[in-house]
PDB file of N, CA and C in Angstrom:
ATOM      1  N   UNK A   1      44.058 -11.272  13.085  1.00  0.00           N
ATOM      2  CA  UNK A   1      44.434 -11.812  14.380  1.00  0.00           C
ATOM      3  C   UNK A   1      45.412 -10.838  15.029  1.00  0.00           C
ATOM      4  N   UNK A   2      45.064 -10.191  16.678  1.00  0.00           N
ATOM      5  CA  UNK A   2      46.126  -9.475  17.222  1.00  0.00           C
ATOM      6  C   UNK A   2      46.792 -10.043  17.757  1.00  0.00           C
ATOM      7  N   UNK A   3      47.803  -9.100  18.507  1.00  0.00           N
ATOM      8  CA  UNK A   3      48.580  -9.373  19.157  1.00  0.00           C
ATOM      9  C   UNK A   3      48.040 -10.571  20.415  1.00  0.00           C
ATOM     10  N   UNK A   4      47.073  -9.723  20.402  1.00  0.00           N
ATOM     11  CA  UNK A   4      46.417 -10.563  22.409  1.00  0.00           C
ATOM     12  C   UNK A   4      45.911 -11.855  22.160  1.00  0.00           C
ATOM     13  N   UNK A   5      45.409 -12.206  20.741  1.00  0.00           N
ATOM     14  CA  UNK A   5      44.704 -13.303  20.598  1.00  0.00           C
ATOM     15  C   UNK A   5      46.346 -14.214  20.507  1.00  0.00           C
ATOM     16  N   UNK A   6      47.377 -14.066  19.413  1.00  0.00           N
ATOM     17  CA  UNK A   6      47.845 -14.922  19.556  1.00  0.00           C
ATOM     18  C   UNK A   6      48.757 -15.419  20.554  1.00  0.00           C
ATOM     19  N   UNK A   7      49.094 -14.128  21.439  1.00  0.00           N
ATOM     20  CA  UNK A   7      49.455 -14.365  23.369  1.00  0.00           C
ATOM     21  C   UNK A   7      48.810 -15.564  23.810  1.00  0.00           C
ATOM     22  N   UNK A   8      47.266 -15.435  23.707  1.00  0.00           N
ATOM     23  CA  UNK A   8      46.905 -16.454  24.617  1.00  0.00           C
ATOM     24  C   UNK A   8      46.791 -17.691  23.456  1.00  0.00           C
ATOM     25  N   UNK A   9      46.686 -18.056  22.279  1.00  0.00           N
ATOM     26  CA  UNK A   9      46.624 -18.817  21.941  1.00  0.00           C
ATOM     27  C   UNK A   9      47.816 -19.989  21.817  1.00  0.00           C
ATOM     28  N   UNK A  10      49.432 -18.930  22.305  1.00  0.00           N
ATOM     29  CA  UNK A  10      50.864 -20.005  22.553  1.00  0.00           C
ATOM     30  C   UNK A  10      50.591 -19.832  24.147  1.00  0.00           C
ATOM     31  N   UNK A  11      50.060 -19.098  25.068  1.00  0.00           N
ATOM     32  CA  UNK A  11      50.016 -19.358  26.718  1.00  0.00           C
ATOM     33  C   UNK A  11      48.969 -20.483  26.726  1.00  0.00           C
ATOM     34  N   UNK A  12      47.900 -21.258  26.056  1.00  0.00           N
ATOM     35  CA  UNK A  12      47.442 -22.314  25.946  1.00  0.00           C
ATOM     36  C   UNK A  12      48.066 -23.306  26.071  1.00  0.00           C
ATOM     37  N   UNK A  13      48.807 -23.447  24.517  1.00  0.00           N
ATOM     38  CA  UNK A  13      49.853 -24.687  23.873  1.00  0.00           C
ATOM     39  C   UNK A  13      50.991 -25.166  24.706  1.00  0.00           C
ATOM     40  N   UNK A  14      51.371 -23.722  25.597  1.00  0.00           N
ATOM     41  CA  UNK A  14      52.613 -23.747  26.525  1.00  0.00           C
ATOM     42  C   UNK A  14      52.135 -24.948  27.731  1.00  0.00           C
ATOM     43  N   UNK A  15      50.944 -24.562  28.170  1.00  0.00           N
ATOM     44  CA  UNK A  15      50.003 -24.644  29.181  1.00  0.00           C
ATOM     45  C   UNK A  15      49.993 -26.237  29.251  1.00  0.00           C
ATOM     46  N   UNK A  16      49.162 -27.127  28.025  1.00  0.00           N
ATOM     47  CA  UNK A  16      49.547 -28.390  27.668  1.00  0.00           C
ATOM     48  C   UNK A  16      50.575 -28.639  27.893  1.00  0.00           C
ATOM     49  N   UNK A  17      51.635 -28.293  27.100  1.00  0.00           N
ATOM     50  CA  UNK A  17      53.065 -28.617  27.049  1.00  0.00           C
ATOM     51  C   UNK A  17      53.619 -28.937  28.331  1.00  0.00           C
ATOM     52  N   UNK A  18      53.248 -27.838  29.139  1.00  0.00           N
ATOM     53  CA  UNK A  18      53.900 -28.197  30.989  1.00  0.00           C
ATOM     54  C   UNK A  18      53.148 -28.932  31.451  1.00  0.00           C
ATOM     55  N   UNK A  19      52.170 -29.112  30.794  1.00  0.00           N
ATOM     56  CA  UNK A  19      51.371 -30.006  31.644  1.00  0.00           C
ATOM     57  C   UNK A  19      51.668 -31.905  31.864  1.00  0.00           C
ATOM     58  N   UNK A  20      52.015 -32.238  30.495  1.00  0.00           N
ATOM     59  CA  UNK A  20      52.223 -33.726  29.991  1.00  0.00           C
ATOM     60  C   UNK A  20      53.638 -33.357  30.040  1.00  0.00           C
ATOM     61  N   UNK A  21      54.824 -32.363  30.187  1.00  0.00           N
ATOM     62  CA  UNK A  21      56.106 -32.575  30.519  1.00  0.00           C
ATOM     63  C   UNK A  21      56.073 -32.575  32.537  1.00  0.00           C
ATOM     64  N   UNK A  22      55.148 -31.878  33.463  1.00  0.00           N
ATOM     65  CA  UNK A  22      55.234 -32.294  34.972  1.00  0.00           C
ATOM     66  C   UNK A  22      54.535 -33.475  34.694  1.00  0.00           C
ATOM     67  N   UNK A  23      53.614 -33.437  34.362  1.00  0.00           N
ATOM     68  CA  UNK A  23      52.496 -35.059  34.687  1.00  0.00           C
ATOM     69  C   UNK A  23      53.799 -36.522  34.340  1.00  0.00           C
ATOM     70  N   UNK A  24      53.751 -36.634  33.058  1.00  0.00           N
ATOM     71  CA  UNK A  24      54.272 -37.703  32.540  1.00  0.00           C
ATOM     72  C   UNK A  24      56.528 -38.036  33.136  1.00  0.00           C
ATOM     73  N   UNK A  25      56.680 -37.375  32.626  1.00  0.00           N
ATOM     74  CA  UNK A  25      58.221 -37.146  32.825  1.00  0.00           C
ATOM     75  C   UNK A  25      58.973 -36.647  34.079  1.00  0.00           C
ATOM     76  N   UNK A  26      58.308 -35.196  34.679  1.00  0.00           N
ATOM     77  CA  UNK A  26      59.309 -35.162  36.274  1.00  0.00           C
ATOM     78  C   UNK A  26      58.580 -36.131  37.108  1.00  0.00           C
ATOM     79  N   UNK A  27      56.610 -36.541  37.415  1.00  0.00           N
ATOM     80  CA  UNK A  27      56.420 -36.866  38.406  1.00  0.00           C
ATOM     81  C   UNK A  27      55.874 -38.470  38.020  1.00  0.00           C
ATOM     82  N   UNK A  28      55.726 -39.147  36.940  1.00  0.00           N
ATOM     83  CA  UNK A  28      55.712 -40.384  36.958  1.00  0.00           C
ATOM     84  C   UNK A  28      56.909 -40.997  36.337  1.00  0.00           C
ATOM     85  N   UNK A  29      58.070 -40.466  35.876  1.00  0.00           N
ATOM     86  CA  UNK A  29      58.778 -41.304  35.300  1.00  0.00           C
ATOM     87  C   UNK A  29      60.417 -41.048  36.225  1.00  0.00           C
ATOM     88  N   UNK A  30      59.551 -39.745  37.078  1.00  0.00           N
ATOM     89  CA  UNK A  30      61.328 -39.559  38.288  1.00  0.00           C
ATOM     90  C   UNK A  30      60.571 -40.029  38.950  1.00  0.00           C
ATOM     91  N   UNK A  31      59.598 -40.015  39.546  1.00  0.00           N
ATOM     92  CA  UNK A  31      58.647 -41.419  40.884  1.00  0.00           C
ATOM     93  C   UNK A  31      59.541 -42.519  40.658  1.00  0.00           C
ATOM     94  N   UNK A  32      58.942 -43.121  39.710  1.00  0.00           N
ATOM     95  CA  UNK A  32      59.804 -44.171  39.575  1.00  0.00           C
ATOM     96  C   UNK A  32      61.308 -44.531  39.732  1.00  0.00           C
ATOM     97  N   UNK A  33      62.070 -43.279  39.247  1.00  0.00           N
ATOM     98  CA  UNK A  33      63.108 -43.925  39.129  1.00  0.00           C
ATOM     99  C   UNK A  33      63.757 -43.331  40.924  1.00  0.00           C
ATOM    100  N   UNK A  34      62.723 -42.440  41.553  1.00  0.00           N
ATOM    101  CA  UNK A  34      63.639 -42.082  42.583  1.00  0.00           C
ATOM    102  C   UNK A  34      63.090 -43.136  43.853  1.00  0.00           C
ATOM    103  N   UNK A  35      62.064 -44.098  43.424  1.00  0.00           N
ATOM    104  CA  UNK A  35      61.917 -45.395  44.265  1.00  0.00           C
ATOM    105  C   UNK A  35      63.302 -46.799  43.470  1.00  0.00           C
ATOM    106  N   UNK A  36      62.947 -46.540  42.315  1.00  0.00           N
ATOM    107  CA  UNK A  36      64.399 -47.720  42.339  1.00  0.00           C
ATOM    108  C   UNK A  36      65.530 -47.489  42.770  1.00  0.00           C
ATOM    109  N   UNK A  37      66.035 -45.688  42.766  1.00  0.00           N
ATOM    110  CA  UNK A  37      66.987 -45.270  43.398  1.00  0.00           C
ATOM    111  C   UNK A  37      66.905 -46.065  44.910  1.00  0.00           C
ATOM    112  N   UNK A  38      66.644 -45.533  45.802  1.00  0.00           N
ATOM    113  CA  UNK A  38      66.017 -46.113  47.133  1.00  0.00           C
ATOM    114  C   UNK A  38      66.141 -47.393  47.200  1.00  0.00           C
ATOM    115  N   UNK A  39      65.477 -48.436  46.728  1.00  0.00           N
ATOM    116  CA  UNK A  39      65.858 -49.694  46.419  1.00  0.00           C
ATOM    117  C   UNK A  39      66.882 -49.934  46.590  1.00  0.00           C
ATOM    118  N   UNK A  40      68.010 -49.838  45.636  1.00  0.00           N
ATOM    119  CA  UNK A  40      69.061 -49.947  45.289  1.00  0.00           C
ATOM    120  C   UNK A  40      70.048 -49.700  46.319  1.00  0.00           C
ATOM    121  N   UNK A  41      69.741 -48.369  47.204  1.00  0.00           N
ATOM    122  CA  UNK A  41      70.733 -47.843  47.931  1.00  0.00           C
ATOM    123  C   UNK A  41      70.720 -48.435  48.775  1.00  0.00           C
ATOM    124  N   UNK A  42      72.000 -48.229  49.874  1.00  0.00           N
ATOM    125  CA  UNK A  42      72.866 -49.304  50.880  1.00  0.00           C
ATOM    126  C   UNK A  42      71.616 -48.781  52.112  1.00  0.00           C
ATOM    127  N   UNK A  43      71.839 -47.183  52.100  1.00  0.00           N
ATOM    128  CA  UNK A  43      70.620 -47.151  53.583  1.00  0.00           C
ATOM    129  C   UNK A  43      69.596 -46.439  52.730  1.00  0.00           C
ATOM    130  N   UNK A  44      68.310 -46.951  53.053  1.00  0.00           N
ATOM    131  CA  UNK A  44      66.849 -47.150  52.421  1.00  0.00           C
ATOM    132  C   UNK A  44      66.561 -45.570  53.163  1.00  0.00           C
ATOM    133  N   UNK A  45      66.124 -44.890  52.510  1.00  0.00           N
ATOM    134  CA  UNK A  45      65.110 -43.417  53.242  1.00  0.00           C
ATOM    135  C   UNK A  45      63.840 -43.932  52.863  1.00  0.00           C
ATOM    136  N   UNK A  46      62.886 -43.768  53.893  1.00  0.00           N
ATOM    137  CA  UNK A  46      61.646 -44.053  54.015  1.00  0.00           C
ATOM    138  C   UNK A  46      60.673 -43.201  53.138  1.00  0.00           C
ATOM    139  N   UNK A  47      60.946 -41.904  53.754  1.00  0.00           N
ATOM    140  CA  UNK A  47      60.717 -40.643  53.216  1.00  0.00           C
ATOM    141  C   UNK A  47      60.481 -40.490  51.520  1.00  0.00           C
ATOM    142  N   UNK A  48      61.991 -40.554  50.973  1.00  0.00           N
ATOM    143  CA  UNK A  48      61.947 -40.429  49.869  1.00  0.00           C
ATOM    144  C   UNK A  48      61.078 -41.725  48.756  1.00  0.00           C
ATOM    145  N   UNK A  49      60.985 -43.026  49.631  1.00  0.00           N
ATOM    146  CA  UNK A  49      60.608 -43.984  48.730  1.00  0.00           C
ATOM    147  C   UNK A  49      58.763 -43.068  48.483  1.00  0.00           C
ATOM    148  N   UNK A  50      58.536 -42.587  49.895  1.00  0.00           N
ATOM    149  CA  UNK A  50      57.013 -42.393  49.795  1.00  0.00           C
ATOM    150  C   UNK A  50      56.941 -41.341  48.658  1.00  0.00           C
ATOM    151  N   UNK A  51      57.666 -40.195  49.098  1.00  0.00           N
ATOM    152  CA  UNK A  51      57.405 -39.157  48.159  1.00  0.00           C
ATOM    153  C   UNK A  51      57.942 -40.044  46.243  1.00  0.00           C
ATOM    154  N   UNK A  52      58.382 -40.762  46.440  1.00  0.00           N
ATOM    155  CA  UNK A  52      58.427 -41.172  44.986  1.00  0.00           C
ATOM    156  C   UNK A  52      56.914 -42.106  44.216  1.00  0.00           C
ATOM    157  N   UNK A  53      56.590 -42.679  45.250  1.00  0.00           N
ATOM    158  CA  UNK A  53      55.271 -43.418  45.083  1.00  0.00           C
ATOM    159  C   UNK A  53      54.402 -42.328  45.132  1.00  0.00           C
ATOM    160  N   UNK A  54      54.492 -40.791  45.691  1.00  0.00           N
ATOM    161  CA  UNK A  54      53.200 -39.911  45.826  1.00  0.00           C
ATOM    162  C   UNK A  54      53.457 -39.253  44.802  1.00  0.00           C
ATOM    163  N   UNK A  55      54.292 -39.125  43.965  1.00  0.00           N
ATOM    164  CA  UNK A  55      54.817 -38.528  42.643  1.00  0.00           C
ATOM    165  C   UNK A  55      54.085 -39.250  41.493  1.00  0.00           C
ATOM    166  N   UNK A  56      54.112 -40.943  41.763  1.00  0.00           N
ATOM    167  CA  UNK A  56      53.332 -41.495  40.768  1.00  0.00           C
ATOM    168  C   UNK A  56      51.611 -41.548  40.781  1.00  0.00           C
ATOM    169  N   UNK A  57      51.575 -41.634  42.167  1.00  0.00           N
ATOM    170  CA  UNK A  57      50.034 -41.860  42.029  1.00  0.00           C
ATOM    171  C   UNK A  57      49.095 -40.820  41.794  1.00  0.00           C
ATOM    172  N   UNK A  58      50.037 -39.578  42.039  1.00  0.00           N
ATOM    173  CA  UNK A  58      49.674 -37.962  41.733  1.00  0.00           C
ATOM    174  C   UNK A  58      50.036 -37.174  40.642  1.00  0.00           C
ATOM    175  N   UNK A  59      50.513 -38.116  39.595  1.00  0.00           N
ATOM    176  CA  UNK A  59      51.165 -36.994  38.483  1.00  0.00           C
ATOM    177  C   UNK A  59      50.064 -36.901  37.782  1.00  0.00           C
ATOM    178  N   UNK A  60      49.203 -37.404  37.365  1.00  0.00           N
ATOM    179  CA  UNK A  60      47.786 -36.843  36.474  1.00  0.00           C
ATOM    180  C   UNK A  60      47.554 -35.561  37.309  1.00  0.00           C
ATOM    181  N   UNK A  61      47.609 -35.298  38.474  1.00  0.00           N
ATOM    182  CA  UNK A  61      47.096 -34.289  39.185  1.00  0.00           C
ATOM    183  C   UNK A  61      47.827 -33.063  39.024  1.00  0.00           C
ATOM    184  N   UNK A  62      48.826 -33.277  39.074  1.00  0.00           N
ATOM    185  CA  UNK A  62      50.204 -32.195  39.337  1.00  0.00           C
ATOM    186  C   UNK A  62      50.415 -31.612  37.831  1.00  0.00           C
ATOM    187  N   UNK A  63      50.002 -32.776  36.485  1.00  0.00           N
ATOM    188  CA  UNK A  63      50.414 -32.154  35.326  1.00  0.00           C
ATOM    189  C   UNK A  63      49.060 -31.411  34.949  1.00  0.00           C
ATOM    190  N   UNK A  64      47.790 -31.273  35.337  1.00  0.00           N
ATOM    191  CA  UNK A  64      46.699 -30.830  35.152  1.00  0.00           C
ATOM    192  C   UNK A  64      47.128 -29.565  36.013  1.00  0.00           C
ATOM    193  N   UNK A  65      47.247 -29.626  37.084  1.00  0.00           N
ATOM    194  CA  UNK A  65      47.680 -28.551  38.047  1.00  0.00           C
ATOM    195  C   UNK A  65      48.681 -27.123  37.685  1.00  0.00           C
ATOM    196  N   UNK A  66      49.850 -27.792  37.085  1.00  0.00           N
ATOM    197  CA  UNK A  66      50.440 -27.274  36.852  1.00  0.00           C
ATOM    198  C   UNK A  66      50.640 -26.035  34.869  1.00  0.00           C
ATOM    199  N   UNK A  67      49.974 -27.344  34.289  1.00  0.00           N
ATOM    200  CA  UNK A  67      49.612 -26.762  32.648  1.00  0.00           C
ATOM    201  C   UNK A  67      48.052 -25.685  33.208  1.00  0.00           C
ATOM    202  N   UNK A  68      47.094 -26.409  33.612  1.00  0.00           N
ATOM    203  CA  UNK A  68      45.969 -25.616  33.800  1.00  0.00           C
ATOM    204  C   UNK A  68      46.029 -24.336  34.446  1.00  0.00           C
ATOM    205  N   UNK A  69      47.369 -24.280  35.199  1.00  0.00           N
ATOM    206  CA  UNK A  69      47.366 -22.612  36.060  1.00  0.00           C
ATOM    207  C   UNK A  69      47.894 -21.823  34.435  1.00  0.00           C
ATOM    208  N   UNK A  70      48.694 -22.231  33.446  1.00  0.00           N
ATOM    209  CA  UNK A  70      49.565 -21.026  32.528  1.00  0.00           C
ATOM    210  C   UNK A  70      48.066 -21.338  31.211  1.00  0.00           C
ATOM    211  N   UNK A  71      47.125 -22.434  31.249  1.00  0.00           N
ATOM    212  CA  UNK A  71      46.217 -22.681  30.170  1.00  0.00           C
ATOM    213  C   UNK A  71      45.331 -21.361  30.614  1.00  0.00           C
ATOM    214  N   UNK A  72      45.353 -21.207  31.636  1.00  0.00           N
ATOM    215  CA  UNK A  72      43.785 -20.449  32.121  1.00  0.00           C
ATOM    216  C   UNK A  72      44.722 -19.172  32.030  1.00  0.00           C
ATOM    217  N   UNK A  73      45.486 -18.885  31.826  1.00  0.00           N
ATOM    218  CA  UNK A  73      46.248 -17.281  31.893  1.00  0.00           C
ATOM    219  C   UNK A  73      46.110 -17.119  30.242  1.00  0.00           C
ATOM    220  N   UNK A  74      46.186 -17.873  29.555  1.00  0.00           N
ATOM    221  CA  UNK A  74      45.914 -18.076  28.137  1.00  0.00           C
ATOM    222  C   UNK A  74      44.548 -17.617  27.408  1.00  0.00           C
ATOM    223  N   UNK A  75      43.272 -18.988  28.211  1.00  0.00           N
ATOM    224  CA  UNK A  75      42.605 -18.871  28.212  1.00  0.00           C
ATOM    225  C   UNK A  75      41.897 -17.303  28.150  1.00  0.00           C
ATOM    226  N   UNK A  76      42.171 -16.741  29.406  1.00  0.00           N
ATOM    227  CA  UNK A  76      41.493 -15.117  30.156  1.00  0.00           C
ATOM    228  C   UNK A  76      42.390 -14.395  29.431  1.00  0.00           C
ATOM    229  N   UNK A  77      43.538 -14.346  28.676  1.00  0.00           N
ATOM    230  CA  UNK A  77      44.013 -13.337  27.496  1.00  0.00           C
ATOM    231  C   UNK A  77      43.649 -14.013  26.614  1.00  0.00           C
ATOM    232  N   UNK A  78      43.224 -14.387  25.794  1.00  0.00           N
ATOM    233  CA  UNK A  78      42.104 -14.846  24.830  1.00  0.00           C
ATOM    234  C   UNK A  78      40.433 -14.049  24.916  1.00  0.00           C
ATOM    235  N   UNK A  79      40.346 -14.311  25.746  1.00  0.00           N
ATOM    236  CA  UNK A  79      39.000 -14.184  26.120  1.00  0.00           C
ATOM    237  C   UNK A  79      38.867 -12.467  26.215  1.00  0.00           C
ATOM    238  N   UNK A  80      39.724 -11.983  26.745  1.00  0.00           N
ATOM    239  CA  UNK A  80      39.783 -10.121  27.169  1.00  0.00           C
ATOM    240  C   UNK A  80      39.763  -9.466  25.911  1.00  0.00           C
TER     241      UNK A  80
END
């Protein structure tokens, strides 16, 4: 096993890794908490409640988005 194979085989693992740490944790579990924030507060931002609800209903997207751009850099040094 070289060098290049095992490059892309931790730019994979990394790849996952960011993926279910944006998906799960910054954009469905700060969604949430930056709409109860909002809630809570004395003056309500409109703004931010939405972008916290578009955080949740979009984090499958964003953590695929985001792991799949460093998986596929993995992937194509693997593959070369």
């Amino acid at each position: 096993m070289n060098t290049r194979n095992i490059l892309g085989i931790a730019l994979i693992v990394a790849g996952v890794i960011l993926g279910v740490y944006v998906g799960i944790w910054v954009c469905f579990v700060g969604g949430i908490v930056d709409v109860i924030e909002q809630i809570r507060a004395e003056n309500i931002e409109a703004l931010s409640i939405a972008w916290g609800v578009a955080k949740v209903l979009f984090a499958g997207l964003f953590g695929i988005v985001s792991g799949g751009a460093v998986a596929l850099v993995g992937y194509l040094t693997l593959k070369s």
